[in-house]
PDB file of N, CA and C in Angstrom:
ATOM      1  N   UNK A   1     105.597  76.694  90.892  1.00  0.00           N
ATOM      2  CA  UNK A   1     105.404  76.213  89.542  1.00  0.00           C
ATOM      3  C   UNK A   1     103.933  75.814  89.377  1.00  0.00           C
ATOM      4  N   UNK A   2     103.075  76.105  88.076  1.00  0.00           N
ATOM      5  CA  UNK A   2     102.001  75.700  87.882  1.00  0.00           C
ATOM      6  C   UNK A   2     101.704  74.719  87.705  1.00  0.00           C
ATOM      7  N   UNK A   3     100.126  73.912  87.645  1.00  0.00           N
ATOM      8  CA  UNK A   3     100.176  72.854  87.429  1.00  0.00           C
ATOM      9  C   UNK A   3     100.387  72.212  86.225  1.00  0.00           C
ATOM     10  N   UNK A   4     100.152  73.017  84.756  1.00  0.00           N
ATOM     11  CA  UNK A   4     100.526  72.872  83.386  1.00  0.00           C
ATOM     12  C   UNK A   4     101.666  72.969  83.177  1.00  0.00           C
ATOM     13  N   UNK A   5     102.681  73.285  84.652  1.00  0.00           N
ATOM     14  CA  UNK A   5     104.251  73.247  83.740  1.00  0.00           C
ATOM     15  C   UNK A   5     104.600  71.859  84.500  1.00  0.00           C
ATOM     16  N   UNK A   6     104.313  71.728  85.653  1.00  0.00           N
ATOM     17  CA  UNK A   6     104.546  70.298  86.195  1.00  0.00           C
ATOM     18  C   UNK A   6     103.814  69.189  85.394  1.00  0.00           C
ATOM     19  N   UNK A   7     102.735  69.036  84.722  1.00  0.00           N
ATOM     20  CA  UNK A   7     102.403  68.443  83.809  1.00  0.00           C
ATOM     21  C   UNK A   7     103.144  67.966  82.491  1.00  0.00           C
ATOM     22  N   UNK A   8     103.605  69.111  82.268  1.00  0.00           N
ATOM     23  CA  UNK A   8     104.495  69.028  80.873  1.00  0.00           C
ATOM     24  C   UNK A   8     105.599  68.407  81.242  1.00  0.00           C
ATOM     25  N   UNK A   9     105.979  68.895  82.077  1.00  0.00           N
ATOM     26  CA  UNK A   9     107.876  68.066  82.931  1.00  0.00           C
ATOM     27  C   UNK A   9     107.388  66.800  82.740  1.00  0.00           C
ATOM     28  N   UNK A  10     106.416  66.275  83.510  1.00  0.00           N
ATOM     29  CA  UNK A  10     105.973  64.592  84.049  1.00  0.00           C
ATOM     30  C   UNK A  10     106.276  64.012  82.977  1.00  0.00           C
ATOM     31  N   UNK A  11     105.335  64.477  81.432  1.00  0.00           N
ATOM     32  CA  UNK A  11     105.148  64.060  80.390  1.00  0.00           C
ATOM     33  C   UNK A  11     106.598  64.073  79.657  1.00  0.00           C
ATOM     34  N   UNK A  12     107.441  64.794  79.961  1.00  0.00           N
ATOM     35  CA  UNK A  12     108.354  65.329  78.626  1.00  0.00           C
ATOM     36  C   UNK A  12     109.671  64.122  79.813  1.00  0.00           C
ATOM     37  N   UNK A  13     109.391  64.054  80.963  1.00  0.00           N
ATOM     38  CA  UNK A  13     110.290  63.108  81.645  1.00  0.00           C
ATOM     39  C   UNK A  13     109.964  61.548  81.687  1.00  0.00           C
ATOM     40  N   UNK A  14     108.659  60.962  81.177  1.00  0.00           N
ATOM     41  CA  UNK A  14     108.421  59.800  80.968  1.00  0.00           C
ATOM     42  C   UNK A  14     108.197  59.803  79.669  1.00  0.00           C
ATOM     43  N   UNK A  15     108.642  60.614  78.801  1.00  0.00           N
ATOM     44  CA  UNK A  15     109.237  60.265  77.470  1.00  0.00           C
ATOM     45  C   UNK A  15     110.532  59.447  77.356  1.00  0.00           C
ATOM     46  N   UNK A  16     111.542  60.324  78.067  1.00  0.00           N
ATOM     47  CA  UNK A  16     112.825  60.367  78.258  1.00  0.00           C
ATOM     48  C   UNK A  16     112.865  59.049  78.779  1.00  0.00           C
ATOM     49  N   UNK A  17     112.304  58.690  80.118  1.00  0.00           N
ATOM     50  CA  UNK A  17     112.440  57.471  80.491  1.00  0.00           C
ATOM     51  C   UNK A  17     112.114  56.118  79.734  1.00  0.00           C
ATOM     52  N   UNK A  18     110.687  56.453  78.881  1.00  0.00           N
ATOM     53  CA  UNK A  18     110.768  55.458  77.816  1.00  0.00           C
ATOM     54  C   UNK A  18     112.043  55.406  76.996  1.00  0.00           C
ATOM     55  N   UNK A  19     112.378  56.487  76.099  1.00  0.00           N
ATOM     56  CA  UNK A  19     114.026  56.158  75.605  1.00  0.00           C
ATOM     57  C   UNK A  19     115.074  55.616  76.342  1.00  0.00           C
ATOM     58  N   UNK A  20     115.028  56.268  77.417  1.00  0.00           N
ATOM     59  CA  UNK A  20     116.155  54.991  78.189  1.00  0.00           C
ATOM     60  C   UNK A  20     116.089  53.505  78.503  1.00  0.00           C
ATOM     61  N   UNK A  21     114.528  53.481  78.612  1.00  0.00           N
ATOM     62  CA  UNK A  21     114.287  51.661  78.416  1.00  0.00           C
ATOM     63  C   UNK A  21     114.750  51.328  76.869  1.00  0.00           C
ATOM     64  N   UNK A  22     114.372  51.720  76.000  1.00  0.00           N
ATOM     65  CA  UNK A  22     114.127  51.124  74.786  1.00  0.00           C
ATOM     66  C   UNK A  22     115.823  51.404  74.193  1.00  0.00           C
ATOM     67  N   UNK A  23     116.818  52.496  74.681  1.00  0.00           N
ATOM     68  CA  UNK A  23     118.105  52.436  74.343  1.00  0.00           C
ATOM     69  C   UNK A  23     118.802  51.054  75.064  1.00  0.00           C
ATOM     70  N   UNK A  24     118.384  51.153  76.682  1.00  0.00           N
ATOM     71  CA  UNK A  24     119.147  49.493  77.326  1.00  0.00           C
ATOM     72  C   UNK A  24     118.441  48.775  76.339  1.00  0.00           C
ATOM     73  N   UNK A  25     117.300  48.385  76.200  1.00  0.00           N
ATOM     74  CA  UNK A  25     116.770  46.999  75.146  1.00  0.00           C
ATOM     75  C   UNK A  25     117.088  46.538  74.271  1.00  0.00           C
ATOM     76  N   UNK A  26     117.314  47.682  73.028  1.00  0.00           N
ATOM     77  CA  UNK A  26     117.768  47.427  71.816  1.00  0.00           C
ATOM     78  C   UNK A  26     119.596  47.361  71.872  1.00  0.00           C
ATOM     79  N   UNK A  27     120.084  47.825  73.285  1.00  0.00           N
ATOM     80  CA  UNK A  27     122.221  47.444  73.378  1.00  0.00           C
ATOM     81  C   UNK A  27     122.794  48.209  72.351  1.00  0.00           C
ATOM     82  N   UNK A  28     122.181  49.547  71.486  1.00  0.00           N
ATOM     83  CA  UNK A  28     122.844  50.053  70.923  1.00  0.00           C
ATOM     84  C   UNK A  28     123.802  51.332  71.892  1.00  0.00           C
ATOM     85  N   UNK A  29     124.928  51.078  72.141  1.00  0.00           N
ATOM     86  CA  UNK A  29     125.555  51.463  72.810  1.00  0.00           C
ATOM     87  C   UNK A  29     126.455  52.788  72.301  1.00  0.00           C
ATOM     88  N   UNK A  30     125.978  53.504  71.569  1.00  0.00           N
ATOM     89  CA  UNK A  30     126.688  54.545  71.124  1.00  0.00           C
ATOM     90  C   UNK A  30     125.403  55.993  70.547  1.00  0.00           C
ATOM     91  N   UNK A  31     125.609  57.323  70.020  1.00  0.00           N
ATOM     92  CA  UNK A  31     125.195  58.046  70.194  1.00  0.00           C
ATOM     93  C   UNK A  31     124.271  58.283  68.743  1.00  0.00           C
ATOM     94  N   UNK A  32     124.089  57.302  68.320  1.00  0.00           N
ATOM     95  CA  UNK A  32     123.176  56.684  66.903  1.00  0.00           C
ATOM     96  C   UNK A  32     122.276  56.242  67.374  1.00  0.00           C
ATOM     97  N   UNK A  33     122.757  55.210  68.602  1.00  0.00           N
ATOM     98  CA  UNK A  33     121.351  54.087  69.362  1.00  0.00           C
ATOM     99  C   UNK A  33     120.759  54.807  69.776  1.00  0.00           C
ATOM    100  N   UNK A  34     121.279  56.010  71.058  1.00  0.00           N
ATOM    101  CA  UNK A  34     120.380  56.761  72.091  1.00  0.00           C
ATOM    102  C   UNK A  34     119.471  57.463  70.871  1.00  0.00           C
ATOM    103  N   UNK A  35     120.050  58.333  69.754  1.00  0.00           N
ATOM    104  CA  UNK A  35     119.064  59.132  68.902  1.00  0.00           C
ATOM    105  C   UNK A  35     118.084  58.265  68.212  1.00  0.00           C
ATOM    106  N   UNK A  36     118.014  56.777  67.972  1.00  0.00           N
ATOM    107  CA  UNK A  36     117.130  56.098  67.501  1.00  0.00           C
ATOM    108  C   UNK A  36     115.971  56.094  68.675  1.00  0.00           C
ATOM    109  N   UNK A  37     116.232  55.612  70.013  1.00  0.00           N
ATOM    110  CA  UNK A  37     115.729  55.282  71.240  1.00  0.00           C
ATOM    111  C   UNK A  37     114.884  56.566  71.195  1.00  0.00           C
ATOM    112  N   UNK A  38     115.211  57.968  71.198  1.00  0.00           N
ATOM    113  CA  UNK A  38     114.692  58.630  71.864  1.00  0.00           C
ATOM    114  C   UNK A  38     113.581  59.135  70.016  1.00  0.00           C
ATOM    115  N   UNK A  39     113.873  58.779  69.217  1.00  0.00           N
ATOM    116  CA  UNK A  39     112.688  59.296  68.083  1.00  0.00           C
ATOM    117  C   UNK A  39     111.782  58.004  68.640  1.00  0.00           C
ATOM    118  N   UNK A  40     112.142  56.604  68.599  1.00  0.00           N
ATOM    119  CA  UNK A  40     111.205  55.821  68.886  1.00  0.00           C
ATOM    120  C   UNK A  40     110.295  55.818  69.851  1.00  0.00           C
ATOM    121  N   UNK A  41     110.843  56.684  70.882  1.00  0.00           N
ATOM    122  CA  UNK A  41     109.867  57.185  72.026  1.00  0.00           C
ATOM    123  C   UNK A  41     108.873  58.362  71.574  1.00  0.00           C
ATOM    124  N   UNK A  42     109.764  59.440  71.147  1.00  0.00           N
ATOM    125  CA  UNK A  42     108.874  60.429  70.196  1.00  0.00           C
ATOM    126  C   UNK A  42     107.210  59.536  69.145  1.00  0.00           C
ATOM    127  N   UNK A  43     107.799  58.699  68.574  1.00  0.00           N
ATOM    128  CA  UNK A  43     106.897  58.304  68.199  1.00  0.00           C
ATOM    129  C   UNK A  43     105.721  57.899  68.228  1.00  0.00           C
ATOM    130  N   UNK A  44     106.464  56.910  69.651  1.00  0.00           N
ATOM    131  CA  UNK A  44     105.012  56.471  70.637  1.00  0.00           C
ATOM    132  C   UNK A  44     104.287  57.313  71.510  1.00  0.00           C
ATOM    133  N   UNK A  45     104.599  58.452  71.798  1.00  0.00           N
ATOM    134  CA  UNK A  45     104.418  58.962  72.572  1.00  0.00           C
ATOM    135  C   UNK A  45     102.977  60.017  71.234  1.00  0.00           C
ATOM    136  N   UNK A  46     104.086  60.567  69.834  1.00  0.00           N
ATOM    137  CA  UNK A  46     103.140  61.253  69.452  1.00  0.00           C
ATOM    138  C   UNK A  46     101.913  60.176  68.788  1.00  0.00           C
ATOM    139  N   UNK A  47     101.624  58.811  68.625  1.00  0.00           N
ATOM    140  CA  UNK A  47     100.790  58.226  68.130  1.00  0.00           C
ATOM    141  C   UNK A  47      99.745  57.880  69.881  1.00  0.00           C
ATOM    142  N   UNK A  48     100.482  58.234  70.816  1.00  0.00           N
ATOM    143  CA  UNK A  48      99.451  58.524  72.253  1.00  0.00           C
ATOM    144  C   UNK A  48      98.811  59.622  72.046  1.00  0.00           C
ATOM    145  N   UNK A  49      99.407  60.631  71.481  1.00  0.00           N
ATOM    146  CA  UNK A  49      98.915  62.214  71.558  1.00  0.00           C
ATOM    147  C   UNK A  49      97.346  62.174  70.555  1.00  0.00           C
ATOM    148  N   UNK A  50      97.607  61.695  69.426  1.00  0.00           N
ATOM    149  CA  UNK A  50      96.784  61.734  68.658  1.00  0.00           C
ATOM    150  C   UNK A  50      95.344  60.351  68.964  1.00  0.00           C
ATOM    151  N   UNK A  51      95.672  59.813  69.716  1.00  0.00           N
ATOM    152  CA  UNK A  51      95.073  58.734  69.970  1.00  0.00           C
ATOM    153  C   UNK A  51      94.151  60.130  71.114  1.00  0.00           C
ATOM    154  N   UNK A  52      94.853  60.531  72.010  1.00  0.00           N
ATOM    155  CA  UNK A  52      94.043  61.628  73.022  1.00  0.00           C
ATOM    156  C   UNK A  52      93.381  62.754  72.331  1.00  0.00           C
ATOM    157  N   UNK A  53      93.587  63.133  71.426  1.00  0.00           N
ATOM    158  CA  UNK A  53      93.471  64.096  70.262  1.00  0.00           C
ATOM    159  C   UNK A  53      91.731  63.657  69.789  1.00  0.00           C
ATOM    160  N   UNK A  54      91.966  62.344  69.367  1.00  0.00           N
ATOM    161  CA  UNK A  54      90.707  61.659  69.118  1.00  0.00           C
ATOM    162  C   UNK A  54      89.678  61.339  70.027  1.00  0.00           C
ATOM    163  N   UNK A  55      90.108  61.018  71.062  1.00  0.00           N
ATOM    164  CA  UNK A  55      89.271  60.732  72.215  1.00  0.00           C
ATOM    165  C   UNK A  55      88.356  62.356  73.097  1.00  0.00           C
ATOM    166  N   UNK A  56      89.484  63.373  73.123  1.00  0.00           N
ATOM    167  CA  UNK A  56      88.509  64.315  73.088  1.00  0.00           C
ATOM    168  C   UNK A  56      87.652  65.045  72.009  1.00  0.00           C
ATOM    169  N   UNK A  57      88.008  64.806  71.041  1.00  0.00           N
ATOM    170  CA  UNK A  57      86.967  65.218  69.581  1.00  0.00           C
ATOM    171  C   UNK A  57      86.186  64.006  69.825  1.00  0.00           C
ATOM    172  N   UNK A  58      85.294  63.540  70.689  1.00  0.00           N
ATOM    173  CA  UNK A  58      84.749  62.609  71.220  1.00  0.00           C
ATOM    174  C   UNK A  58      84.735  61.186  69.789  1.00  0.00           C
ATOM    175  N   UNK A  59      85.732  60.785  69.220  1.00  0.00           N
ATOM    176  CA  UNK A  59      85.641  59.761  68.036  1.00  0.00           C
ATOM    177  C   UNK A  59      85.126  58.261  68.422  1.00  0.00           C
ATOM    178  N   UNK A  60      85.374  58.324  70.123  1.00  0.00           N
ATOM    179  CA  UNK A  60      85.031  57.038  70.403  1.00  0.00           C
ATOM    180  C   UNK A  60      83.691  56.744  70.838  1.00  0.00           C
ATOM    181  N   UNK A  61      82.909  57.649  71.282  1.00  0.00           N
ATOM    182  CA  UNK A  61      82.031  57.660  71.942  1.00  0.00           C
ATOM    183  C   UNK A  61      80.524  57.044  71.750  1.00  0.00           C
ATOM    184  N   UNK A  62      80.759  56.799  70.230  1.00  0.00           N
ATOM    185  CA  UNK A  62      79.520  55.925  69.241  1.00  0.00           C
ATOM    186  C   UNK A  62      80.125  54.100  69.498  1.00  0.00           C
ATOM    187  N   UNK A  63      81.041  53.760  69.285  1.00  0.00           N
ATOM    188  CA  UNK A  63      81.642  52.586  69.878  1.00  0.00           C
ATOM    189  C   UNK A  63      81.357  51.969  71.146  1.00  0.00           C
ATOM    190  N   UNK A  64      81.477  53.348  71.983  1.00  0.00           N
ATOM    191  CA  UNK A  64      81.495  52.712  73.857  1.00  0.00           C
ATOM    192  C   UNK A  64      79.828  52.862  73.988  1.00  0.00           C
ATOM    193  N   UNK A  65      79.625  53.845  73.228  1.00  0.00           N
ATOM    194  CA  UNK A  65      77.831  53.641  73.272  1.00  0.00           C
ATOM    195  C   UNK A  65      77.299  52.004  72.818  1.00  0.00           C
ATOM    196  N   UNK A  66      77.595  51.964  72.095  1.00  0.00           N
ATOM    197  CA  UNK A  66      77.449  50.516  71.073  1.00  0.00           C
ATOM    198  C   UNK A  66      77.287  48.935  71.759  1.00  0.00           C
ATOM    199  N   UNK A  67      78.919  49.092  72.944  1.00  0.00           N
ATOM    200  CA  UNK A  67      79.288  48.388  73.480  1.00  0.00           C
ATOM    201  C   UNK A  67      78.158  48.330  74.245  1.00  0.00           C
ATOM    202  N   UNK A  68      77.748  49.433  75.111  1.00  0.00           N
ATOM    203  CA  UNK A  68      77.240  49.297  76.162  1.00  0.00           C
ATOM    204  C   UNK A  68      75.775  48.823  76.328  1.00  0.00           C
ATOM    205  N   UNK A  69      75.093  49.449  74.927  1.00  0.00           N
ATOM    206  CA  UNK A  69      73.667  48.708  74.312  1.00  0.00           C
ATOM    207  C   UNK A  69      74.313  46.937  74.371  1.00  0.00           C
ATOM    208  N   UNK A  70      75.067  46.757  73.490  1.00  0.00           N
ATOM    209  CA  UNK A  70      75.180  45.866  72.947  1.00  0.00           C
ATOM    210  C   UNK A  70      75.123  44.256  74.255  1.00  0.00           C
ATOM    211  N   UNK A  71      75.718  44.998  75.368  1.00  0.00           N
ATOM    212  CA  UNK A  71      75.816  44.318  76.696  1.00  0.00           C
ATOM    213  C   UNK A  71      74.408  44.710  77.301  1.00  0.00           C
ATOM    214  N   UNK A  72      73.445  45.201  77.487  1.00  0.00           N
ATOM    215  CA  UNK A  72      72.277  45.543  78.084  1.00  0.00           C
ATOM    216  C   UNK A  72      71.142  44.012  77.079  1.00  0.00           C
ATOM    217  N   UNK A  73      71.742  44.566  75.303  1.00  0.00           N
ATOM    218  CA  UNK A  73      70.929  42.919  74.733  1.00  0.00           C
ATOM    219  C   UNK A  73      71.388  42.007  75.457  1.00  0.00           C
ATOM    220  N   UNK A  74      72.504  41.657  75.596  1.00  0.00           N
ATOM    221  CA  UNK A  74      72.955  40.529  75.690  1.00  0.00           C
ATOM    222  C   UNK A  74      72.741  39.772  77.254  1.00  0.00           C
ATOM    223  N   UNK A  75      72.636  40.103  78.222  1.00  0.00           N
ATOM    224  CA  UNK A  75      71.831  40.149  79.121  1.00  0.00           C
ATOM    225  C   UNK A  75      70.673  39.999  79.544  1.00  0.00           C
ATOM    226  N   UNK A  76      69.632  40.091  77.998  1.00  0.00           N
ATOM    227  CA  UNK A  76      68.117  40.209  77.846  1.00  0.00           C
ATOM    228  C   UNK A  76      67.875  40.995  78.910  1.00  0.00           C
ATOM    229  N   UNK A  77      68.237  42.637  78.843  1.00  0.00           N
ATOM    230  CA  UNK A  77      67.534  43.329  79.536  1.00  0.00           C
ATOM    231  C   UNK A  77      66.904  44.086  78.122  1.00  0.00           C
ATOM    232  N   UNK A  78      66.273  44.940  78.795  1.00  0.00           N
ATOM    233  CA  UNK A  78      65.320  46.225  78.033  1.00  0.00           C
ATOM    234  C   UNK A  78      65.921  47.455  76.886  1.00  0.00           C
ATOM    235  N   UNK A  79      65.795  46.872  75.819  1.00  0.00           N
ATOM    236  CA  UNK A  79      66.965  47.730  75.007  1.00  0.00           C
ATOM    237  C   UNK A  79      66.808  49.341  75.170  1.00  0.00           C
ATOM    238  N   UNK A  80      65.707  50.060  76.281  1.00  0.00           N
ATOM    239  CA  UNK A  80      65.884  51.483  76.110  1.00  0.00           C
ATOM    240  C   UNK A  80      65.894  51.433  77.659  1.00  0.00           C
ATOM    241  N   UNK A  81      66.507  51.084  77.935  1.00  0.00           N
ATOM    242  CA  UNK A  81      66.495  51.066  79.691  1.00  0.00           C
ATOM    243  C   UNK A  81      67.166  52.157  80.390  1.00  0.00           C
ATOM    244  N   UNK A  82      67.099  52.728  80.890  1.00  0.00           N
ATOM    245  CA  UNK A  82      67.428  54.094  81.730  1.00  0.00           C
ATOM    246  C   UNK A  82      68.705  54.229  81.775  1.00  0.00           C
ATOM    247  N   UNK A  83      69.399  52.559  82.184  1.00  0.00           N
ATOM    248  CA  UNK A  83      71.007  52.333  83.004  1.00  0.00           C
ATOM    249  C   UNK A  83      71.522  53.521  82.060  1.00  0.00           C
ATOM    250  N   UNK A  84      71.535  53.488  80.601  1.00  0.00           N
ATOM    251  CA  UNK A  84      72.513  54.040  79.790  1.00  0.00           C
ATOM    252  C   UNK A  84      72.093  55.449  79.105  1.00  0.00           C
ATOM    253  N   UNK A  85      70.290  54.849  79.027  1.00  0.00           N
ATOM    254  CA  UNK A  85      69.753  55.947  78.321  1.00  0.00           C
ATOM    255  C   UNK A  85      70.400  56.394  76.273  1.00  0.00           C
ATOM    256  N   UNK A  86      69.732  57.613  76.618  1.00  0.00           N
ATOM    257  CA  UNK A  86      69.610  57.237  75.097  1.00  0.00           C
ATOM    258  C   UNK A  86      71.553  58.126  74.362  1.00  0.00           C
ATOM    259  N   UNK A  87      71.908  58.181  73.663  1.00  0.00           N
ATOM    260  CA  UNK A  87      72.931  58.585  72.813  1.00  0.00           C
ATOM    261  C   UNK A  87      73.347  60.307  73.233  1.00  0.00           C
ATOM    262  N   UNK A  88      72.582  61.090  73.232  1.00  0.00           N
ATOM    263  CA  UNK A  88      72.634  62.246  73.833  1.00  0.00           C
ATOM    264  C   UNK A  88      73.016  62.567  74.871  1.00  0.00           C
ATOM    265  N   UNK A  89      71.791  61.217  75.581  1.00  0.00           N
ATOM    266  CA  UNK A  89      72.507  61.923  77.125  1.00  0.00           C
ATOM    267  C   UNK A  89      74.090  61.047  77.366  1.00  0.00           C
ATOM    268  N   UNK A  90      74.154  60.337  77.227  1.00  0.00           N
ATOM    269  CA  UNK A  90      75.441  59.682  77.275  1.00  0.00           C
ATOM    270  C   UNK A  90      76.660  60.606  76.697  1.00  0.00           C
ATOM    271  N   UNK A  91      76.115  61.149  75.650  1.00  0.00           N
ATOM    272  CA  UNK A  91      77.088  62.461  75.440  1.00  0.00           C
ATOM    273  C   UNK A  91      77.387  63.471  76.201  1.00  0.00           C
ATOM    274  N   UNK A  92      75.867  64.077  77.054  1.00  0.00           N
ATOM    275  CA  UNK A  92      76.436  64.860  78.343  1.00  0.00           C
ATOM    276  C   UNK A  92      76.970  64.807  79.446  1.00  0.00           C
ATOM    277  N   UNK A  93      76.829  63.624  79.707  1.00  0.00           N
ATOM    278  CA  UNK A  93      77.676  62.755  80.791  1.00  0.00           C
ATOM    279  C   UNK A  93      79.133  62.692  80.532  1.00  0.00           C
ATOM    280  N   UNK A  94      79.301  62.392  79.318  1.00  0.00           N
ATOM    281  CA  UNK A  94      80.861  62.100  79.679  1.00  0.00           C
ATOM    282  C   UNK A  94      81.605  63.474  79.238  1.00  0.00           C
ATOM    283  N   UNK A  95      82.387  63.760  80.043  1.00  0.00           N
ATOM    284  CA  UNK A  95      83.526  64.649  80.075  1.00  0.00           C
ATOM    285  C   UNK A  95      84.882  64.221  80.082  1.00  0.00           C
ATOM    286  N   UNK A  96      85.553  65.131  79.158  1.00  0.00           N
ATOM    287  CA  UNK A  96      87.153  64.973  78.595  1.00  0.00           C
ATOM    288  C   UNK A  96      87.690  65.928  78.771  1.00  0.00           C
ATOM    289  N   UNK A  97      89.103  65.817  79.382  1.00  0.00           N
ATOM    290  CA  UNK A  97      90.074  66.892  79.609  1.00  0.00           C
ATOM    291  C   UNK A  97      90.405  67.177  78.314  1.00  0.00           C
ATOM    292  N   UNK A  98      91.265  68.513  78.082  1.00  0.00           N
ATOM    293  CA  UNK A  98      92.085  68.941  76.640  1.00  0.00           C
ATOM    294  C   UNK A  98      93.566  68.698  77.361  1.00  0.00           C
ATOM    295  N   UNK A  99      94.461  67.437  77.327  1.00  0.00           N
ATOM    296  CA  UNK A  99      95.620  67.121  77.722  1.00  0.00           C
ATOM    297  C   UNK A  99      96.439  66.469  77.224  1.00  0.00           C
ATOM    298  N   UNK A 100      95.869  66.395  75.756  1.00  0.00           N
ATOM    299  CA  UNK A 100      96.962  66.271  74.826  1.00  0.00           C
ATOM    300  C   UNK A 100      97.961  67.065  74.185  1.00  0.00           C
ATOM    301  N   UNK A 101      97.759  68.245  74.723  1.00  0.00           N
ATOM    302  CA  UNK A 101      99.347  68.776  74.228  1.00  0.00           C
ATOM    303  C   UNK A 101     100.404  68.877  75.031  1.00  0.00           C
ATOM    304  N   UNK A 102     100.312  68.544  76.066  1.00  0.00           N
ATOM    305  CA  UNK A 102     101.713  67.536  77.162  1.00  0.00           C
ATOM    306  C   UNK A 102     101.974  66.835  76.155  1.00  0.00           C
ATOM    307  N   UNK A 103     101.377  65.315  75.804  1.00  0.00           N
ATOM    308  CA  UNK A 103     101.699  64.584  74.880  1.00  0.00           C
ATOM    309  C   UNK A 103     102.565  65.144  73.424  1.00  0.00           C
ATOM    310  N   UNK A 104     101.730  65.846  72.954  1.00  0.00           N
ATOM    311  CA  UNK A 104     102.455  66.806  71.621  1.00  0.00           C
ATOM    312  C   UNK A 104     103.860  67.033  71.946  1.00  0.00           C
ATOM    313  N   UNK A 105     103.870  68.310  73.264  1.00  0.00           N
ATOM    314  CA  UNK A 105     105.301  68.874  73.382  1.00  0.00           C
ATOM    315  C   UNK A 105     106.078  67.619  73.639  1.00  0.00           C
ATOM    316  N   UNK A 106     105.500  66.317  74.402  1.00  0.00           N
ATOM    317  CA  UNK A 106     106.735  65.296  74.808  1.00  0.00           C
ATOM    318  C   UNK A 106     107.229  64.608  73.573  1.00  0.00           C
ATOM    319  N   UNK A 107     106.561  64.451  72.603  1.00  0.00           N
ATOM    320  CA  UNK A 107     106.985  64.038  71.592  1.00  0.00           C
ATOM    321  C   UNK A 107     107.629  64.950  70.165  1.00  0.00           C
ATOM    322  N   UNK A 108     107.506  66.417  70.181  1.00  0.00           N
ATOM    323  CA  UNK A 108     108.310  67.310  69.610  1.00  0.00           C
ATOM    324  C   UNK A 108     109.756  67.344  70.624  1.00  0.00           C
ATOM    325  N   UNK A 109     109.600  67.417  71.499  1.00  0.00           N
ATOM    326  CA  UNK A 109     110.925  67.282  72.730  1.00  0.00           C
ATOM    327  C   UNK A 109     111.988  66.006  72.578  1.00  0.00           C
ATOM    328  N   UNK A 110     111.429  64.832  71.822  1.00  0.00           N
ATOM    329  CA  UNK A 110     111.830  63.976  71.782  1.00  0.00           C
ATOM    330  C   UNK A 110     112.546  63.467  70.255  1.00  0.00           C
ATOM    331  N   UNK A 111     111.971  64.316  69.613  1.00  0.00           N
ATOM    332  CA  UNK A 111     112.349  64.304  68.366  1.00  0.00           C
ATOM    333  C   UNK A 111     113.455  65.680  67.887  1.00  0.00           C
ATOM    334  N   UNK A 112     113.504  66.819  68.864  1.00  0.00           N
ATOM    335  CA  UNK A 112     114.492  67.599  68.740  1.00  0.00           C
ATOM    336  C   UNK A 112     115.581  67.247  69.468  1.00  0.00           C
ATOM    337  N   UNK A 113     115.403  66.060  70.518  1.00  0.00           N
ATOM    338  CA  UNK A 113     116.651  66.060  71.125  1.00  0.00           C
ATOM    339  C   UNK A 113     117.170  65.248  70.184  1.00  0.00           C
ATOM    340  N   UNK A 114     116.762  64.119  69.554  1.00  0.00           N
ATOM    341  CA  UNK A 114     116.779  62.933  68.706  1.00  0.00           C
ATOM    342  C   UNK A 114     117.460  63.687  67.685  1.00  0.00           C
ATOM    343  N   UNK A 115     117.485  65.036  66.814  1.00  0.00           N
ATOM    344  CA  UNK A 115     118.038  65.588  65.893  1.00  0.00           C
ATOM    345  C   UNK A 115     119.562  66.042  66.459  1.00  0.00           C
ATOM    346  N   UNK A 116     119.340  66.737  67.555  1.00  0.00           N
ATOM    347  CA  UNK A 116     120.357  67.421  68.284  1.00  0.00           C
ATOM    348  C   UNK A 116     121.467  66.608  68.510  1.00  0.00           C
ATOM    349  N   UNK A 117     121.116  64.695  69.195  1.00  0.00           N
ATOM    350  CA  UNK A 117     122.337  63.742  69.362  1.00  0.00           C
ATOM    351  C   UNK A 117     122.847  64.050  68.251  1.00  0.00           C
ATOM    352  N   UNK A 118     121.982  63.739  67.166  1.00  0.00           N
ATOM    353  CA  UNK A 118     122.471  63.638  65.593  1.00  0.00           C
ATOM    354  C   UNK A 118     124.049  64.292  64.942  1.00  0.00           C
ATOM    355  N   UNK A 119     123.820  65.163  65.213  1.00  0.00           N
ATOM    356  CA  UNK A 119     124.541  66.240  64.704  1.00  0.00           C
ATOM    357  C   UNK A 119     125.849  66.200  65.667  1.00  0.00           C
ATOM    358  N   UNK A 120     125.572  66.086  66.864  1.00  0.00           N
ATOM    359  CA  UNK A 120     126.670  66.179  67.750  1.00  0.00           C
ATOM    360  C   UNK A 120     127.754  64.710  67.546  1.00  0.00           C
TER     361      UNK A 120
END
C-alpha cells in the first residue's frame, strides 16, 4: 500500500474515532446520535482542512513574520537583523506540504456515512 493511501486511512480513521468520542460524550444512544456524532466530526475535521488549505496558500505567513519582528523589537535587538531577515527570504525558507486533501476526503467520508446512518 502507498503512502497516500495509508495517509488517507490514518485520516479517514481518526475521524471516525473523533465520532466515537463525541457519540460516548453527548449519551445519545441510538442511530440519530451516532449520525449527529459523526457530521460533528465531519465538521471539525472539514474546518481543519480549510484551516490547512490556508496555511499552504501561505495566509499566515505575514502574521508569523510580524510576530517574529515584533519579538526581535521587543528585546531591543536590531530591527533588520539577519536572525529573520527580510520578508522574502522568510518566504523561501518556509516550506508546506499539499496535505489537505486527507483532511477533505475525512470529512466528505464523514458526512456520507452521517447521511447513510440516516436513511437506514
Amino acid at each position: 500500500m502507498s503512502y497516500q493511501a495509508r495517509c488517507y486511512i490514518r485520516r479517514v480513521l481518526s475521524a471516525l474515532a473523533l465520532a466515537i468520542v463525541i457519540f460516548v460524550i453527548r449519551r445519545e444512544w441510538h442511530l440519530t446520535g451516532f449520525s449527529n456524532a459523526m457530521a460533528i466530526s465531519g465538521i471539525c475535521f472539514l474546518i481543519m482542512a480549510l484551516f490547512q488549505t490556508a496555511r499552504y496558500l501561505r495566509c499566515y505567513d505575514l502574521i508569523i513574520f510580524g510576530f517574529l519582528k515584533f519579538k526581535q523589537l521587543w528585546k531591543n535587538e536590531k530591527f533588520m537583523d539577519k536572525h529573520t531577515g527580510s520578508y522574502g527570504e522568510f518566504l523561501e525558507n518556509r516550506r508546506y506540504e499539499k496535505n489537505y486533501g486527507e483532511t477533505f476526503a475525512a470529512a466528505v467520508c464523514m458526512f456520507v456515512c452521517s447521511a447513510v446512518v440516516l436513511v437506514i
